[in-house]
Protein backbone atom coordinates (compact mmCIF):
# COMPACT_ATOMS: atom_id res chain seq x y z
CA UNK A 1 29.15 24.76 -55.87
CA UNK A 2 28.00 21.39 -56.05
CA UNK A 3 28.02 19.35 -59.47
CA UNK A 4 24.49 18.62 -60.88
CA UNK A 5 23.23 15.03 -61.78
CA UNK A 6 22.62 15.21 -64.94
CA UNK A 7 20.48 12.10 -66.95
CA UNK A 8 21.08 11.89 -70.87
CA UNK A 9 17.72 10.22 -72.46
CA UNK A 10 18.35 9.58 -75.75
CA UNK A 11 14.69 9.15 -78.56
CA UNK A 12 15.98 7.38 -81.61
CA UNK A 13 13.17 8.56 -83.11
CA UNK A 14 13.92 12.08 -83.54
CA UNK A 15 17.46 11.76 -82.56
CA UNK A 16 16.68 13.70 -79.76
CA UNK A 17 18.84 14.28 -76.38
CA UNK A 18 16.70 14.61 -73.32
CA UNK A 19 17.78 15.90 -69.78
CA UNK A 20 17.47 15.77 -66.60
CA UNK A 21 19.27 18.07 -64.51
CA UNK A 22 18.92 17.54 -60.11
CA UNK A 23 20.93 18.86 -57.30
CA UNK A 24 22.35 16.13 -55.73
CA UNK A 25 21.69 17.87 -52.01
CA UNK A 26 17.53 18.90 -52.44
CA UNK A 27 16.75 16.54 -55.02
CA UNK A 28 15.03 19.82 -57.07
CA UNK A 29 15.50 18.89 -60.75
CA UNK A 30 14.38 19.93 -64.46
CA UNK A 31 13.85 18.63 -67.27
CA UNK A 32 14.87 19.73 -70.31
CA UNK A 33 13.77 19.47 -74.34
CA UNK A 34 11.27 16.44 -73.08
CA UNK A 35 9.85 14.68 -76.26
CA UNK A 36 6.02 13.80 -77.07
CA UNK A 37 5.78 10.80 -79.17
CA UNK A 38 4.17 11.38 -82.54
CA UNK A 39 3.29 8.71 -85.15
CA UNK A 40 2.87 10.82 -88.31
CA UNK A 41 1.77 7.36 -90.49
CA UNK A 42 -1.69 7.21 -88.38
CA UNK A 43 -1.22 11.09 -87.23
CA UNK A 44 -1.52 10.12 -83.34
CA UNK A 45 0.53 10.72 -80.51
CA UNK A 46 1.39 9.19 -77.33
CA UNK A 47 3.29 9.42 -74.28
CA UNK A 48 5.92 6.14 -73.77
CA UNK A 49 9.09 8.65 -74.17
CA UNK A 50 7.43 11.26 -71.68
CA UNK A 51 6.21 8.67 -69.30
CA UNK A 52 10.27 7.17 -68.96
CA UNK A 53 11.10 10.44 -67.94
CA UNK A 54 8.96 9.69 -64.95
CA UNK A 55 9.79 7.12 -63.99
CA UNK A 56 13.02 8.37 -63.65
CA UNK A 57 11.89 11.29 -61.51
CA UNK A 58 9.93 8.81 -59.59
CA UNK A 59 12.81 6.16 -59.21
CA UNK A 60 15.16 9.10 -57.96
CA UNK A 61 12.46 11.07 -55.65
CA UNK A 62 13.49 14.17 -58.31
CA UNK A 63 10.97 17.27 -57.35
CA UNK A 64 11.00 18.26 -60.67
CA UNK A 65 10.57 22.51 -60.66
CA UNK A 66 11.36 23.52 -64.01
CA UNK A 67 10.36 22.17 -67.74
CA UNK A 68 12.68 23.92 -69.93
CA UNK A 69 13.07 24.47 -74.06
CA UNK A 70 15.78 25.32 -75.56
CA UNK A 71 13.90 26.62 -78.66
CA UNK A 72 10.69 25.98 -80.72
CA UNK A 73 11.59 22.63 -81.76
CA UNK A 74 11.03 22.00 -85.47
CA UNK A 75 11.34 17.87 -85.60
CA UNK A 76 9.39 16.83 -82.80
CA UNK A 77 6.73 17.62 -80.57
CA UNK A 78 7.07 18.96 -76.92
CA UNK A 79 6.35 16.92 -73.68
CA UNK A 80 6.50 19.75 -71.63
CA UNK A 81 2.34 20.52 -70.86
CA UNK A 82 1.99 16.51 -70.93
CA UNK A 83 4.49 16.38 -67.91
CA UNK A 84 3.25 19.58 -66.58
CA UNK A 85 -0.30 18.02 -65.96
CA UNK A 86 1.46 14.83 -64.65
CA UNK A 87 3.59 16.36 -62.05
CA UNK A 88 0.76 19.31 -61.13
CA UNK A 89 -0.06 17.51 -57.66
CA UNK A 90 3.43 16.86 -56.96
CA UNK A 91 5.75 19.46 -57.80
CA UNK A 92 3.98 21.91 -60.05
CA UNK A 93 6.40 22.55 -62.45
CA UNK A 94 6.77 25.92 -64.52
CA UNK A 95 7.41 25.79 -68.16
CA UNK A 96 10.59 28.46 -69.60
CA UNK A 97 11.71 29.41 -72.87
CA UNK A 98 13.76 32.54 -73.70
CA UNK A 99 11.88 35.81 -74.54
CA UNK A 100 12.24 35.67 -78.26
CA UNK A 101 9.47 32.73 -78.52
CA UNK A 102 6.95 35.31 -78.95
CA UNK A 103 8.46 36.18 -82.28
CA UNK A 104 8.38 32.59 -82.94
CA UNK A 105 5.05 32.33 -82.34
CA UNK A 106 3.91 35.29 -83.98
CA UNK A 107 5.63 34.09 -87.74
CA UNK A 108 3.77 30.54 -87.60
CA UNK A 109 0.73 31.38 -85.97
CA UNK A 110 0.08 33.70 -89.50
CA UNK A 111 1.54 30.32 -91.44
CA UNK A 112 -0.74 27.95 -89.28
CA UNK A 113 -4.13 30.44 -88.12
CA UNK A 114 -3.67 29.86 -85.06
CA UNK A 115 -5.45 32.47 -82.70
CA UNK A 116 -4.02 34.72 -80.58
CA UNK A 117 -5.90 33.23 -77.68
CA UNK A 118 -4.02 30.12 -78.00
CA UNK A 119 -0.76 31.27 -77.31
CA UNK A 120 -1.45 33.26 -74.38
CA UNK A 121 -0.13 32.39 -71.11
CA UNK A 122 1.35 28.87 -72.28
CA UNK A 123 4.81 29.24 -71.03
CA UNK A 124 5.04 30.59 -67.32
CA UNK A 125 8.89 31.90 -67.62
CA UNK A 126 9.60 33.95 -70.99
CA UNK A 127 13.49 33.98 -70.08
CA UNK A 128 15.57 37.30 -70.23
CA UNK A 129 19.06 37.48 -71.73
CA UNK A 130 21.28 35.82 -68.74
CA UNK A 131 18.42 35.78 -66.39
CA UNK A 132 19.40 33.48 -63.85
CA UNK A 133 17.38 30.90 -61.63
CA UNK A 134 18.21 28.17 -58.98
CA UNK A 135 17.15 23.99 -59.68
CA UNK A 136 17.37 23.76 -55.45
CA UNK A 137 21.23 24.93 -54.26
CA UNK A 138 22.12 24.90 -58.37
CA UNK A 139 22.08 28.41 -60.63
CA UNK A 140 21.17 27.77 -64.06
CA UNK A 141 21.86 31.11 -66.31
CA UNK A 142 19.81 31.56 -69.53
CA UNK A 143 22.51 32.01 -72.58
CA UNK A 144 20.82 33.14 -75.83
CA UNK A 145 22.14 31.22 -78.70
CA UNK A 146 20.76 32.47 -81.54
CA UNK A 147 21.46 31.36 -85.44
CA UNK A 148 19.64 28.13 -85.94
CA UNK A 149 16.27 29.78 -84.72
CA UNK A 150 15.92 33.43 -82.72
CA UNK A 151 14.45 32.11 -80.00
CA UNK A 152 16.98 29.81 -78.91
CA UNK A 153 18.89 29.79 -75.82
CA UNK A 154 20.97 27.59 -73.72
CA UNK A 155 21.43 26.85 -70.05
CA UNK A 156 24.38 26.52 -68.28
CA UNK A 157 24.79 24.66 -64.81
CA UNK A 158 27.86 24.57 -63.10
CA UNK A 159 30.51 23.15 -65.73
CA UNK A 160 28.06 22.42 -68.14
CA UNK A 161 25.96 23.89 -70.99
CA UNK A 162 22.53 22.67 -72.49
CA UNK A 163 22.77 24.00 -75.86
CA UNK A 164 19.85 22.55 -77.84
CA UNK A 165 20.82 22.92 -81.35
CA UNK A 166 23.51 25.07 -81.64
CA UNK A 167 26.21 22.78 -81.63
CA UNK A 168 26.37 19.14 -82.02
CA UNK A 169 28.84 16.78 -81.67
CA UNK A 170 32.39 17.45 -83.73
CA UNK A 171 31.33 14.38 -86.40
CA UNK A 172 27.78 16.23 -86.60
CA UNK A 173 28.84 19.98 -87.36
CA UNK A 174 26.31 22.34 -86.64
CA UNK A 175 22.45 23.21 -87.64
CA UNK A 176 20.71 24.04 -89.88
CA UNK A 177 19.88 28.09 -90.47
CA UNK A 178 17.22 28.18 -93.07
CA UNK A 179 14.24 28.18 -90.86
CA UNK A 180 12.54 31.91 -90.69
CA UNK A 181 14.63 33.71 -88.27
CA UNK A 182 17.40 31.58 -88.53
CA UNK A 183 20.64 33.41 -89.53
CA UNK A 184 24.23 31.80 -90.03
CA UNK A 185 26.36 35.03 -89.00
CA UNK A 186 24.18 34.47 -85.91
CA UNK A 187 25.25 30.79 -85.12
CA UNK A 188 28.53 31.75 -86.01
CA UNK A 189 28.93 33.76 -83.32
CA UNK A 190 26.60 31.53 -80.96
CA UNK A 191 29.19 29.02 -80.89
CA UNK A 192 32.13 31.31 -80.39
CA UNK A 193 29.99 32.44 -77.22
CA UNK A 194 30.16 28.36 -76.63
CA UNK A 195 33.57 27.94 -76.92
CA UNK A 196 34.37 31.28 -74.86
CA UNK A 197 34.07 28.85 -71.90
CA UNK A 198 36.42 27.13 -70.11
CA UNK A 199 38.24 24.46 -72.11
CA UNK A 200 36.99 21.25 -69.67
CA UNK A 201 33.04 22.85 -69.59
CA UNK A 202 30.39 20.04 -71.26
CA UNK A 203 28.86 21.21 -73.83
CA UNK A 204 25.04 18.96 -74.28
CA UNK A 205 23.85 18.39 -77.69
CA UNK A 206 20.44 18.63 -78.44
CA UNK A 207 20.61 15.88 -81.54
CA UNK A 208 22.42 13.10 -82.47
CA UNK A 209 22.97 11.44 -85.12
CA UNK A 210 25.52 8.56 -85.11
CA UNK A 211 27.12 6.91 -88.41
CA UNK A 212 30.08 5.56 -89.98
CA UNK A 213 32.26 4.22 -86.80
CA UNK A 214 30.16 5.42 -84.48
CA UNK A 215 27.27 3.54 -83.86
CA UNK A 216 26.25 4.81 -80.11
CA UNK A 217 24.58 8.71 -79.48
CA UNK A 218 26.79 10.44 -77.40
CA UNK A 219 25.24 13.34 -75.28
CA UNK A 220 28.32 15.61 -74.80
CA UNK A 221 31.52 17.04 -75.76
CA UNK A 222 34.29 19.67 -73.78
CA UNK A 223 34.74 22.76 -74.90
CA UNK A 224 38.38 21.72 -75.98
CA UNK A 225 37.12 19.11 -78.35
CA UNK A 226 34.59 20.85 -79.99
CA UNK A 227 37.22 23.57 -80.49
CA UNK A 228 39.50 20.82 -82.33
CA UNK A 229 37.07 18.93 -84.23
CA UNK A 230 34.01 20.40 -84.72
CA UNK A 231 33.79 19.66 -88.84
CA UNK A 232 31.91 23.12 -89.31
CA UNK A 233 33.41 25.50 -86.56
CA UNK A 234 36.30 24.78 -85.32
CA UNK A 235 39.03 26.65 -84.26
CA UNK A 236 40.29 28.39 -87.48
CA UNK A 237 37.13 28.61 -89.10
CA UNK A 238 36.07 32.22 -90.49
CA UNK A 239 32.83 33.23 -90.09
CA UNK A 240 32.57 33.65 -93.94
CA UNK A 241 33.65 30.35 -94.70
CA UNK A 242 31.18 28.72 -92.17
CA UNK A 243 28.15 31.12 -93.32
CA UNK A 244 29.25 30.47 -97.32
CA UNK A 245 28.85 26.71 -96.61
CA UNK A 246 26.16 26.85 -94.31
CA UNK A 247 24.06 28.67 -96.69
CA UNK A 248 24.79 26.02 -99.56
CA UNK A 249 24.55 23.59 -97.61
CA UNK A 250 20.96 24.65 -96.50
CA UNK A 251 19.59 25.53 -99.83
CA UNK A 252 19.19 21.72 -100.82
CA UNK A 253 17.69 20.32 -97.39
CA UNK A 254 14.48 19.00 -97.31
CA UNK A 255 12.07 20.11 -94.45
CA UNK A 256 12.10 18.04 -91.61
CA UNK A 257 9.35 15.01 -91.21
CA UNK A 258 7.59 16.66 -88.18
CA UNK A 259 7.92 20.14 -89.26
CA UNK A 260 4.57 21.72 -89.51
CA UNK A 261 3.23 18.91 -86.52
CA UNK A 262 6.17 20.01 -84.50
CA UNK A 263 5.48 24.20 -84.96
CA UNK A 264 1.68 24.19 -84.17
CA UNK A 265 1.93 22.38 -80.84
CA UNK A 266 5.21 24.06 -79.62
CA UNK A 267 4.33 27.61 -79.87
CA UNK A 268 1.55 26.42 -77.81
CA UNK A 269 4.03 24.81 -75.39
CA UNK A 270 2.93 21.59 -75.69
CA UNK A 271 -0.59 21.73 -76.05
CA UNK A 272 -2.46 20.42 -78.85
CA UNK A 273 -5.41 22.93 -81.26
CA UNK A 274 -8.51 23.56 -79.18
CA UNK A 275 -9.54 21.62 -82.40
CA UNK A 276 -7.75 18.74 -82.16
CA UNK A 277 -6.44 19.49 -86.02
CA UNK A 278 -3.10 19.91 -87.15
CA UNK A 279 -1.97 20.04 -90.66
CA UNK A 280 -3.42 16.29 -91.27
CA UNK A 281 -6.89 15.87 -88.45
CA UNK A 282 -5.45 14.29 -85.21
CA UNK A 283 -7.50 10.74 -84.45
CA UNK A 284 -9.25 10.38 -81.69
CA UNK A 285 -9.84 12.15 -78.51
CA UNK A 286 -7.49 15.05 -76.87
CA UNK A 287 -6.99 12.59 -74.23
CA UNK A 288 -3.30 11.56 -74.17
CA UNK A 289 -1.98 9.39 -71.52
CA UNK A 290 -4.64 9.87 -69.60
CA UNK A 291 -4.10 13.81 -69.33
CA UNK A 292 -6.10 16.45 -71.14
CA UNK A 293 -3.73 18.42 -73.01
């Protein structure tokens, strides 16, 4: 089986790791965890991080199929109706997310009133427990990773495994566990499903966040090195001792600076409130970028 090309694009922003995954022989591609810009100081958004994406597809002649989550991101907004709408006379993408986004949807809908009708029908592919689909002559397998939230899954392509938030790199640790849903037994055993792999298999971060001696994001670590010296779960670490810090840990973060921005517009994958109001009134028109979202 052929190796994907895969494109790390990193927003400093949110610390957030975006992909894009293409077969090397068709040229079909996806893109995964793509970020919408979001300026919470005037409560706008825009579309610059999105619209580099594109021109990467464009650059590359990419026939971008598939739009992918990982989970119902909690720090920043989702790109993935923006690009949707972009690429509709092109490619036509589909959007995917694992099953379990329905649960998501159903807890902060109640938080946020957000109406049934708004949720319906905004993802095409509600993803199955190792469900498996093809990116042109690739096969990408759905892997639920629960723990940080229910929803969350990863995908794995050839030697390598998208993993959102489950696992970041070995200075990082792991993620938080507090959100509702979330459960540290869970991730526990999320990233022994990670490190089940073989030793030399890429394991893709969803965050970074560089400091100390290391100044650059890095997108990925192996299997083996994750194993050695991942500060939270490496190899040797009991599940009690991981959950017992995890949970203390947890108990004195601070919600994150897009939270309740972030929720309402990705349980609607993507798509701003008929309304155009979030928590604080979004300026302006829906227009974004020039697409209706």
């Amino acid at each position: 089986m052929a190796s994907p090309i895969v494109h790390p694009i990193f927003e400093p922003v949110t610390g957030t790791w975006q992909y894009i995954i293409a077969d090397p022989s068709t040229l079909a591609a996806a893109i995964i965890d793509p970020v919408l810009d979001f300026e919470p100081a005037r409560n706008t958004v825009s579309t610059a991080t999105a619209d580099s994406l594109l021109d990467i597809v464009v650059q590359n002649n990419y026939k971008v199929g598939y739009l992918l989550e990982t989970h119902t991101h909690a720090d920043h907004l989702s790109a993935s109706r923006y690009l949707q709408l972009k690429l509709a006379q092109s490619t036509n993408p589909k959007t995917g997310v694992g099953k379990r986004i329905v649960q998501v949807q159903t807890t902060f809908a109640q938080k946020y009133g957000v109406e049934q009708s708004e949720l319906e029908d905004v993802f095409d592919f509600l993803w199955e427990d190792d469900q498996t689909f093809r990116i042109g002559d690739l096969e990408a397998k759905v892997v639920h990773l629960p723990g940080h939230t229910p929803d969350h899954v990863g995908y794995l392509i050839g030697d390598n495994i998208f993993c959102g938030d489950s696992l970041f790199l070995p200075d990082v640790g792991s993620a938080r566990c507090d959100f509702p849903g979330g459960d540290a037994v869970q991730l526990y055993h999320s990233v022994q499903t990670l490190f089940s792999l073989p030793p030399h298999y890429k394991i893709y971060t969803g965050h970074d966040y560089p400091s100390g001696d290391r100044s650059d994001p890095v997108p990925y670590t192996t299997v083996a090195e994750q194993q050695e010296r991942n500060k939270h779960l490496k190899i040797g670490t009991t599940q009690q001792e991981f959950v017992n810090w995890r949970q203390e840990r947890d108990s004195g973060l601070g919600e994150p600076r897009l939270l309740h921005q972030s929720l309402q517009v990705n349980i609607r994958g993507g798509r701003l409130p008929r309304s155009g109001m979030l928590v604080l009134p979004l300026k302006g028109t829906r227009e974004v970028g020039g697409v209706r979202l």
